[in-house]
Protein backbone atom coordinates (compact mmCIF):
# COMPACT_ATOMS: atom_id res chain seq x y z
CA UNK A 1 0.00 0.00 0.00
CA UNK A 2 0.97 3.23 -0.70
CA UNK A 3 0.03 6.89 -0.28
CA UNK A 4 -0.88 6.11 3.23
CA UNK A 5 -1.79 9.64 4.77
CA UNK A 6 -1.12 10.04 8.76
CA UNK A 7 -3.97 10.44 10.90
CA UNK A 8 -4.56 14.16 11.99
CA UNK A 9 -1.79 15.33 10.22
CA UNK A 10 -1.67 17.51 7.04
CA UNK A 11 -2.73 16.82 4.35
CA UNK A 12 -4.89 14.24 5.91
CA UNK A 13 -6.05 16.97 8.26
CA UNK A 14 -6.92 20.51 5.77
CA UNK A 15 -8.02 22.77 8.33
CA UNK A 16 -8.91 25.47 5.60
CA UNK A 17 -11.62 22.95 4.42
CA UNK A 18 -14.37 23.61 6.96
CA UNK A 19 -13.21 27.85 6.40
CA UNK A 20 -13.81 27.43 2.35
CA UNK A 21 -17.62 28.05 2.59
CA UNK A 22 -20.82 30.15 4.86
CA UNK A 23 -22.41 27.46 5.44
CA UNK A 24 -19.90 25.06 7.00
CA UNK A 25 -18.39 27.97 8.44
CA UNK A 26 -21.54 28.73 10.24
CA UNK A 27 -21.72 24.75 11.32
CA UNK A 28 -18.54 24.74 13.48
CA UNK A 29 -19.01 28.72 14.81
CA UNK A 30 -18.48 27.73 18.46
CA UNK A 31 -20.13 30.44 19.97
CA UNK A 32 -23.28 32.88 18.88
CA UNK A 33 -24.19 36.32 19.75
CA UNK A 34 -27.60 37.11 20.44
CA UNK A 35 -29.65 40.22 21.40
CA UNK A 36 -30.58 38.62 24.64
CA UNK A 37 -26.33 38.75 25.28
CA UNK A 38 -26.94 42.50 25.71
CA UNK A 39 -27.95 45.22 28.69
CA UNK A 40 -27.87 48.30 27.77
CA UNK A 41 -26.56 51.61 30.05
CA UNK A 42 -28.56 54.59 29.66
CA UNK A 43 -28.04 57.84 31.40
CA UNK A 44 -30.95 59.49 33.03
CA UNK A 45 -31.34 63.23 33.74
CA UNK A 46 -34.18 65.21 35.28
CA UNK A 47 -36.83 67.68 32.96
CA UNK A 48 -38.93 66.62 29.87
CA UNK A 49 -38.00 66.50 26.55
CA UNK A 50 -34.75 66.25 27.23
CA UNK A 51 -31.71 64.96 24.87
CA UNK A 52 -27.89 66.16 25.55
CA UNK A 53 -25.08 64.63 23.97
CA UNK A 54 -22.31 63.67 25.45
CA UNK A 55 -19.16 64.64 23.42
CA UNK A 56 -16.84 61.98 24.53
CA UNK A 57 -19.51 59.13 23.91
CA UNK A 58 -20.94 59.62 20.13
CA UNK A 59 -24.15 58.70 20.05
CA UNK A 60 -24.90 58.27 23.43
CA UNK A 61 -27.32 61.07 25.45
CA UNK A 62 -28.68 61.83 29.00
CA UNK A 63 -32.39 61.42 28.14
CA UNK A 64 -35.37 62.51 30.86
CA UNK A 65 -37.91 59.85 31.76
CA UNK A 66 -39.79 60.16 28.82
CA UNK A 67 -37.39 60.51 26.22
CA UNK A 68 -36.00 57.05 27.72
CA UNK A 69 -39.61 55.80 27.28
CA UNK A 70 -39.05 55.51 23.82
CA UNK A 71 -35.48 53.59 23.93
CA UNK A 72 -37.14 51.13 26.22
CA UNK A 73 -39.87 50.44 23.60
CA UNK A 74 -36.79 49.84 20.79
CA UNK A 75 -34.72 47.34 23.20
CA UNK A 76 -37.90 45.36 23.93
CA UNK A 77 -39.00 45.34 19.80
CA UNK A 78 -35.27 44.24 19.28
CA UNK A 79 -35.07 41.63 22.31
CA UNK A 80 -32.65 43.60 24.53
CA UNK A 81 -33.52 42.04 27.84
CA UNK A 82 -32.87 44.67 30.24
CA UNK A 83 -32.09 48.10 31.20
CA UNK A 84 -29.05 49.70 33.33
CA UNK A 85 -30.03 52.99 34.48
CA UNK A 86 -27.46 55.52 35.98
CA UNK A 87 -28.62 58.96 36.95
CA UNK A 88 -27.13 62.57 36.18
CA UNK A 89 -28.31 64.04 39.32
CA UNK A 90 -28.31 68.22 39.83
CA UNK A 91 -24.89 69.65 41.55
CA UNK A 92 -27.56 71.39 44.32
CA UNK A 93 -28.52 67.53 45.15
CA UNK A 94 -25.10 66.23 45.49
CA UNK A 95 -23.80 66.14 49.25
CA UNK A 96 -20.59 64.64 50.99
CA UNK A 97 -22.75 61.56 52.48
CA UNK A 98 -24.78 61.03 49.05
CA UNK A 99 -27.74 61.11 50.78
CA UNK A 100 -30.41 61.71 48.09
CA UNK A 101 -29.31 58.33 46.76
CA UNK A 102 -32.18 56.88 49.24
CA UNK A 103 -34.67 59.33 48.06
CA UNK A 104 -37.71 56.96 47.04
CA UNK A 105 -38.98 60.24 44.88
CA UNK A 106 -35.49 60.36 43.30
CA UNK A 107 -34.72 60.49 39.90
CA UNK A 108 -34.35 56.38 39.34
CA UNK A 109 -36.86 55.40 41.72
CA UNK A 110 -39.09 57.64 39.32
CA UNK A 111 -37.38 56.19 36.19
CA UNK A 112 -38.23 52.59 37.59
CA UNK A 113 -41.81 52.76 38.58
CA UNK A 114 -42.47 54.42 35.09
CA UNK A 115 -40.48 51.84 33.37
CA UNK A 116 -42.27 49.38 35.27
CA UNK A 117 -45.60 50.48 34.34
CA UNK A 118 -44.90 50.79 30.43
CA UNK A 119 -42.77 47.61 30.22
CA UNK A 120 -43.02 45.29 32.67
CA UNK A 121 -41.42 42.60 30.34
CA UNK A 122 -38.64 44.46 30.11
CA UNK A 123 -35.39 44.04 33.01
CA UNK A 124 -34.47 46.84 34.65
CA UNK A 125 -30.76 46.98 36.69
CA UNK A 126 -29.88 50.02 38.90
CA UNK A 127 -26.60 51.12 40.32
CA UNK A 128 -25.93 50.84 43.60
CA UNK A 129 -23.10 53.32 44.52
CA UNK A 130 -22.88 56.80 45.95
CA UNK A 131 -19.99 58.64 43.19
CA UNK A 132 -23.41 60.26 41.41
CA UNK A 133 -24.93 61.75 44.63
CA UNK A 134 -21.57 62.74 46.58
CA UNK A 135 -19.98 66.67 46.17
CA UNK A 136 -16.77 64.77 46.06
CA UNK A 137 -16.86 62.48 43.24
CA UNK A 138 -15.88 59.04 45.29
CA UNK A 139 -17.96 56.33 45.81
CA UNK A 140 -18.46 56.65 50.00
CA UNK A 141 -18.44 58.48 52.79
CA UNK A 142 -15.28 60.10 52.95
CA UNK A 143 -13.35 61.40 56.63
CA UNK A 144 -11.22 64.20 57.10
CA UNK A 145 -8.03 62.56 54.91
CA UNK A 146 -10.65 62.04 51.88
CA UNK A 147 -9.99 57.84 52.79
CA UNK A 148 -13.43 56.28 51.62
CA UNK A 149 -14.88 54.69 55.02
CA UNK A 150 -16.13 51.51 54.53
CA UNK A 151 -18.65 50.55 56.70
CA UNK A 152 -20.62 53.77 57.08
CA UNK A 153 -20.41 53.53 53.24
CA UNK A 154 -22.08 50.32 53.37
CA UNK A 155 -24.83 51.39 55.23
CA UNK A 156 -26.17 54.03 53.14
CA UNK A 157 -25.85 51.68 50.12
CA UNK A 158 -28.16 49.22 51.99
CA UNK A 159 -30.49 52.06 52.33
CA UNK A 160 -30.08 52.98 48.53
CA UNK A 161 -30.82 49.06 47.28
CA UNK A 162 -33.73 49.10 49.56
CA UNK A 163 -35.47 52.47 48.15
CA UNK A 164 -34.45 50.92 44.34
CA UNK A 165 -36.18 47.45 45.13
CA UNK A 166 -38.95 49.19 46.74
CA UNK A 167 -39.25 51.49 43.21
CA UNK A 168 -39.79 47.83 41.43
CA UNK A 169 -36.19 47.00 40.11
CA UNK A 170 -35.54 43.80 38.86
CA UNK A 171 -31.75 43.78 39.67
CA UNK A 172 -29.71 45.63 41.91
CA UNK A 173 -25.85 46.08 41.05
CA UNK A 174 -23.40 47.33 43.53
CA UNK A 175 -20.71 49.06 41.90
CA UNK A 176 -18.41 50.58 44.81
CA UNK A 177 -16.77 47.86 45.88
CA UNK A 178 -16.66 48.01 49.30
CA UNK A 179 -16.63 45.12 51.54
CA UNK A 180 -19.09 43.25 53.10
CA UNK A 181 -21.75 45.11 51.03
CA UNK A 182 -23.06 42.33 49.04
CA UNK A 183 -24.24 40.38 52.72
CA UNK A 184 -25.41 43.53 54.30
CA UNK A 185 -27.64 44.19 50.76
CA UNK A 186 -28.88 40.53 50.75
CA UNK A 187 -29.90 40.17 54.03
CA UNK A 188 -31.71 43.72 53.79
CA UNK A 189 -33.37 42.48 50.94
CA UNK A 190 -34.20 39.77 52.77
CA UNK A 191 -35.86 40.99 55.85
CA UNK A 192 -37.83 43.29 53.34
CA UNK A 193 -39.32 40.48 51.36
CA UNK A 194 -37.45 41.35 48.34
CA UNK A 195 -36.67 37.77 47.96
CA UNK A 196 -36.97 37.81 44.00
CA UNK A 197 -34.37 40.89 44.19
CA UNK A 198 -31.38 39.90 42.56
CA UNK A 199 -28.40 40.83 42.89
CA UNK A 200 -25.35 41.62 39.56
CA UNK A 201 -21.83 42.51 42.16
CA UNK A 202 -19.67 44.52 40.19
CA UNK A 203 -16.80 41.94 42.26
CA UNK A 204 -14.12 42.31 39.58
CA UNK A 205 -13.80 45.99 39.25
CA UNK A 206 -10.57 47.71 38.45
CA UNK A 207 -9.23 51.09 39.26
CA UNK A 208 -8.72 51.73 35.10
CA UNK A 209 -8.33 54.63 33.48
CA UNK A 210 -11.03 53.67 30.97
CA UNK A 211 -13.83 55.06 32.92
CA UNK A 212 -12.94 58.68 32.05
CA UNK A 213 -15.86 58.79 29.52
CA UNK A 214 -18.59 57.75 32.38
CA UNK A 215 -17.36 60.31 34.54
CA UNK A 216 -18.34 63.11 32.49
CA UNK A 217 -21.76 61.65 31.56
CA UNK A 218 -22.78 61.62 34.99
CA UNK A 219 -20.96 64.71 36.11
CA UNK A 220 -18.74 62.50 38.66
CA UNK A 221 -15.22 64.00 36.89
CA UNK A 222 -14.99 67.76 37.64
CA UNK A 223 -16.29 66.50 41.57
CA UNK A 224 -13.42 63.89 41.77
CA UNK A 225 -10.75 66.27 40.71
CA UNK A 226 -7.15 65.13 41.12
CA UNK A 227 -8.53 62.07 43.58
CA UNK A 228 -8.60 58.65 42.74
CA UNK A 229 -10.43 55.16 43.92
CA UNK A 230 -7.28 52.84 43.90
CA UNK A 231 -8.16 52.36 47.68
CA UNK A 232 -11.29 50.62 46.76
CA UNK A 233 -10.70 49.40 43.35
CA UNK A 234 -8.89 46.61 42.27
CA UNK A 235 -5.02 47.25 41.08
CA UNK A 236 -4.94 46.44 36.97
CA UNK A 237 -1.92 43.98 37.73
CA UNK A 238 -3.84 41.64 40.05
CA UNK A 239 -5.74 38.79 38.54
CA UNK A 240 -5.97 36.54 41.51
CA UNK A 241 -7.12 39.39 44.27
CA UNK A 242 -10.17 39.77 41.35
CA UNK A 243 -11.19 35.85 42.11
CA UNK A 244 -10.90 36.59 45.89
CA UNK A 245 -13.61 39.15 45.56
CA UNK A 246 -15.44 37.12 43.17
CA UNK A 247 -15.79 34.43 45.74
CA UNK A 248 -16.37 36.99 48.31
CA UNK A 249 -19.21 38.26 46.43
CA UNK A 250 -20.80 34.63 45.69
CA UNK A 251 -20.67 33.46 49.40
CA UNK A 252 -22.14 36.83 50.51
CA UNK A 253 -25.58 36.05 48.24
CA UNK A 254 -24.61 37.34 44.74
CA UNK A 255 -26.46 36.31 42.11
CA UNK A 256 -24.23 37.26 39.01
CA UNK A 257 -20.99 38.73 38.99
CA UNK A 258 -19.14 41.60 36.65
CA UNK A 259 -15.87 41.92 35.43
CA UNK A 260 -15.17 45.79 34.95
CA UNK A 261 -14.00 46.89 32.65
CA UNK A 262 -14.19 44.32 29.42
CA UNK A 263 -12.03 43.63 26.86
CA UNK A 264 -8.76 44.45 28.62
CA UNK A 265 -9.93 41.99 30.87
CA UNK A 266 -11.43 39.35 29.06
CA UNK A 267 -8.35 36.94 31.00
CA UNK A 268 -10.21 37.76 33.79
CA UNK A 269 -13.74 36.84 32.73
CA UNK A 270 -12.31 33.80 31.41
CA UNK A 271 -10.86 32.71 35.10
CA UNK A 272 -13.96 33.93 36.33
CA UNK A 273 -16.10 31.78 34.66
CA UNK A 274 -13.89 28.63 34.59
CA UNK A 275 -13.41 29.25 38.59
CA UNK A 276 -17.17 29.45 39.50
CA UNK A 277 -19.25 28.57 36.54
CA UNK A 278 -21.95 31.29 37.36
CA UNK A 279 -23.54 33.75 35.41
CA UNK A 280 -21.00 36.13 34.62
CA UNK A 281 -20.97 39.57 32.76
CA UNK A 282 -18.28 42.13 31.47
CA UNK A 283 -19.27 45.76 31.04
CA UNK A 284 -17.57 47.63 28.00
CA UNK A 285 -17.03 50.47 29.10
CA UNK A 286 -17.28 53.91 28.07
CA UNK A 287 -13.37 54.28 27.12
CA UNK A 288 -13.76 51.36 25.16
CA UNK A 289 -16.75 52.66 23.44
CA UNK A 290 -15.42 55.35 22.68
CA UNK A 291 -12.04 54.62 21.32
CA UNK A 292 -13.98 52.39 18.68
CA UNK A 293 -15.94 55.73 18.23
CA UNK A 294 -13.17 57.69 17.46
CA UNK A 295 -10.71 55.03 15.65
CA UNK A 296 -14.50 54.18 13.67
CA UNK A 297 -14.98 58.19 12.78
CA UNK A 298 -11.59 58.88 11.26
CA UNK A 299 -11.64 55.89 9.08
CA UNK A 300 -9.22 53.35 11.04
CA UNK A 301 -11.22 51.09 11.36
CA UNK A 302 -14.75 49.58 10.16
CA UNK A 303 -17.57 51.07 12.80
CA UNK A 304 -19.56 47.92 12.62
CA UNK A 305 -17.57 44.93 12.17
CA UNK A 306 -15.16 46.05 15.21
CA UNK A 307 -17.76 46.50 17.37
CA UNK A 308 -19.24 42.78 16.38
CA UNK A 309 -15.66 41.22 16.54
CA UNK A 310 -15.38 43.02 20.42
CA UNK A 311 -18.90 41.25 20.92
CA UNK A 312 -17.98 37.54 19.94
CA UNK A 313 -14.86 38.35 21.98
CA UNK A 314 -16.66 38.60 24.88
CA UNK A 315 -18.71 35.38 24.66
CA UNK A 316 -15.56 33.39 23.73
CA UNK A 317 -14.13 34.54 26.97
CA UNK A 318 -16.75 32.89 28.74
CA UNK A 319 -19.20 35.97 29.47
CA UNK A 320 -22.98 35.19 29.52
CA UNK A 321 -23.92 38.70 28.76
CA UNK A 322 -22.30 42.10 27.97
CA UNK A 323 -23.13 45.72 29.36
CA UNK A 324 -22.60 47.67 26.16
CA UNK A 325 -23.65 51.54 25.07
CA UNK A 326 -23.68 49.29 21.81
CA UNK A 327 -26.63 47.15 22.61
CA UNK A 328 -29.08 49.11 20.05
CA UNK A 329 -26.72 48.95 17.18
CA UNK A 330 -25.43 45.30 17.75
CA UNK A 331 -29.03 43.93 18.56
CA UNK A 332 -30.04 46.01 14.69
CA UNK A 333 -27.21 44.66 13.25
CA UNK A 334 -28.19 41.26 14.10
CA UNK A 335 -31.77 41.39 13.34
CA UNK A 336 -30.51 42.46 9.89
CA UNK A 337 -28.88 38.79 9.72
């Protein structure tokens, strides 16, 4: 006999064979992105008939109430499962302690009842975190030394979840990453009835300097100044501090857990999701946006295909869903097919 070709060796083995055509291509795709993936971040601003643009985020606005009425309508005609509001609250409102963050006539507990009312199909996710509310841009109660105290911290963010859940939201998400705050919110929740509450930790946040973006859409920046959160945040070099507070988080009552922010840390989603096989979600944030924005707008690099190849990235990393100020363009692009 001749001619014998070696098992799964070339040329027995063509690995350009399944690549030649769509449809075989589209038989061994190992992973699919869906509009049911996304959960889309929307900024939320007092008034009516209110649209502002935000100039380091193309094509993403603070919109009133019922200006956002209308965006929910589009992600529940395009299958966009849920919601994530985060408020642009007026400088006169903003205090060192935060405190109108518990205000059940606030502006989300107002945007969630509303929301509620229109589409109850539709998921809604708040923020739970202070950096919005306080006259200091930082995510806590802060002492004389401008250190972010922890506990008193936590105990104004129990009182925040509680007015949210009250309002009717479907998920709460603490995003200030202070400790202990995912038990203290549980059992709150708990004692409150708000059994069916759940709970998205922001466990795997980093102190990046991709948020810049987010800071001036909800008018954090100019408070924070010069200041930082790197006592609170978690260093960009640590990978195996971020599973700590992952586990942290999960033993404490968390439902899902976020890595923040996305693609430069898609190693970390990856170990997340291998470690603890729960549902796990990246948020791209608003850096990331908008450096696809910009590289997009001076012709570096194709708008849509960049933003579907970050999208697929994500899923191949192991996330089950992505927070993305893309969700309305990805979830059109794939209803397009």
């Amino acid at each position: 006999m001749t001619n014998i070709l070696k098992p799964r060796q070339f040329p027995a083995v063509r690995m350009r064979r399944m690549r030649k055509d769509a449809f075989s291509r589209a038989m061994m795709r190992e992973h699919v992105l869906t509009a049911s993936d996304l959960i889309y971040p929307v900024f939320i601003q007092e008034g009516r008939n209110q649209r502002e643009k935000i100039a380091s985020m193309p094509g993403v606005e603070r919109l009133s109430i019922d200006e956002l009425l209308g965006v929910a309508e589009e992600c529940v005609a395009l299958g966009i499962p849920a919601l994530a509001l985060f408020p642009v609250i007026n400088n006169s409102l903003k205090t060192p302690d935060g405190i109108e963050a518990t205000n059940p006539d606030g502006l989300i507990p107002r945007a969630v009842k509303e929301l509620k009312r229109r589409y109850p199909e539709l998921g809604i996710m708040t923020d739970v975190a202070l950096d919005p509310y306080t006259s200091h841009g930082q995510d806590g109660v802060i002492n004389a030394d401008g250190y972010v105290l922890n506990d008193e911290t936590c105990e104004l963010l129990v009182r925040q979840a509680l007015t949210q859940a009250t309002a009717g939201v479907d998920i709460v998400a603490p995003s200030d990453m202070m400790d202990g705050r995912i038990g203290a919110i549980r059992m709150a929740l708990e004692a409150n009835q708000f059994i069916h509450t759940r709970i998205m930790a922001y466990s795997a946040k980093f102190a990046s300097a991709f948020y810049g973006p987010f800071r001036d859409a909800v008018g954090s920046s100019a408070n924070l100044g010069k200041s930082n959160k790197a006592t609170y945040q978690i260093d960009p070099s640590n990978s195996d501090e971020a599973l700590r507070e992952v586990g942290l988080d999960l033993d404490e009552g968390a439902d899902m857990v976020m890595v923040k922010p996305g693609m430069p840390y898609l190693d970390i989603v990856r170990r997340v999701k291998d470690e603890f096989k729960v549902p796990t979600f990246a948020y791209q944030v608003s850096g990331e946006y908008a450096m696809i924005k910009a590289a997009s707008e001076n012709g570096w690099l194709d708008h849509d295909k960049v933003m579907m190849e970050a999208m697929i990235a994500f899923k191949r990393a192991g996330a089950d869903g992505v927070l993305t100020y893309f969700a309305l363009d990805v979830a059109r692009r794939l209803k397009l097919g």
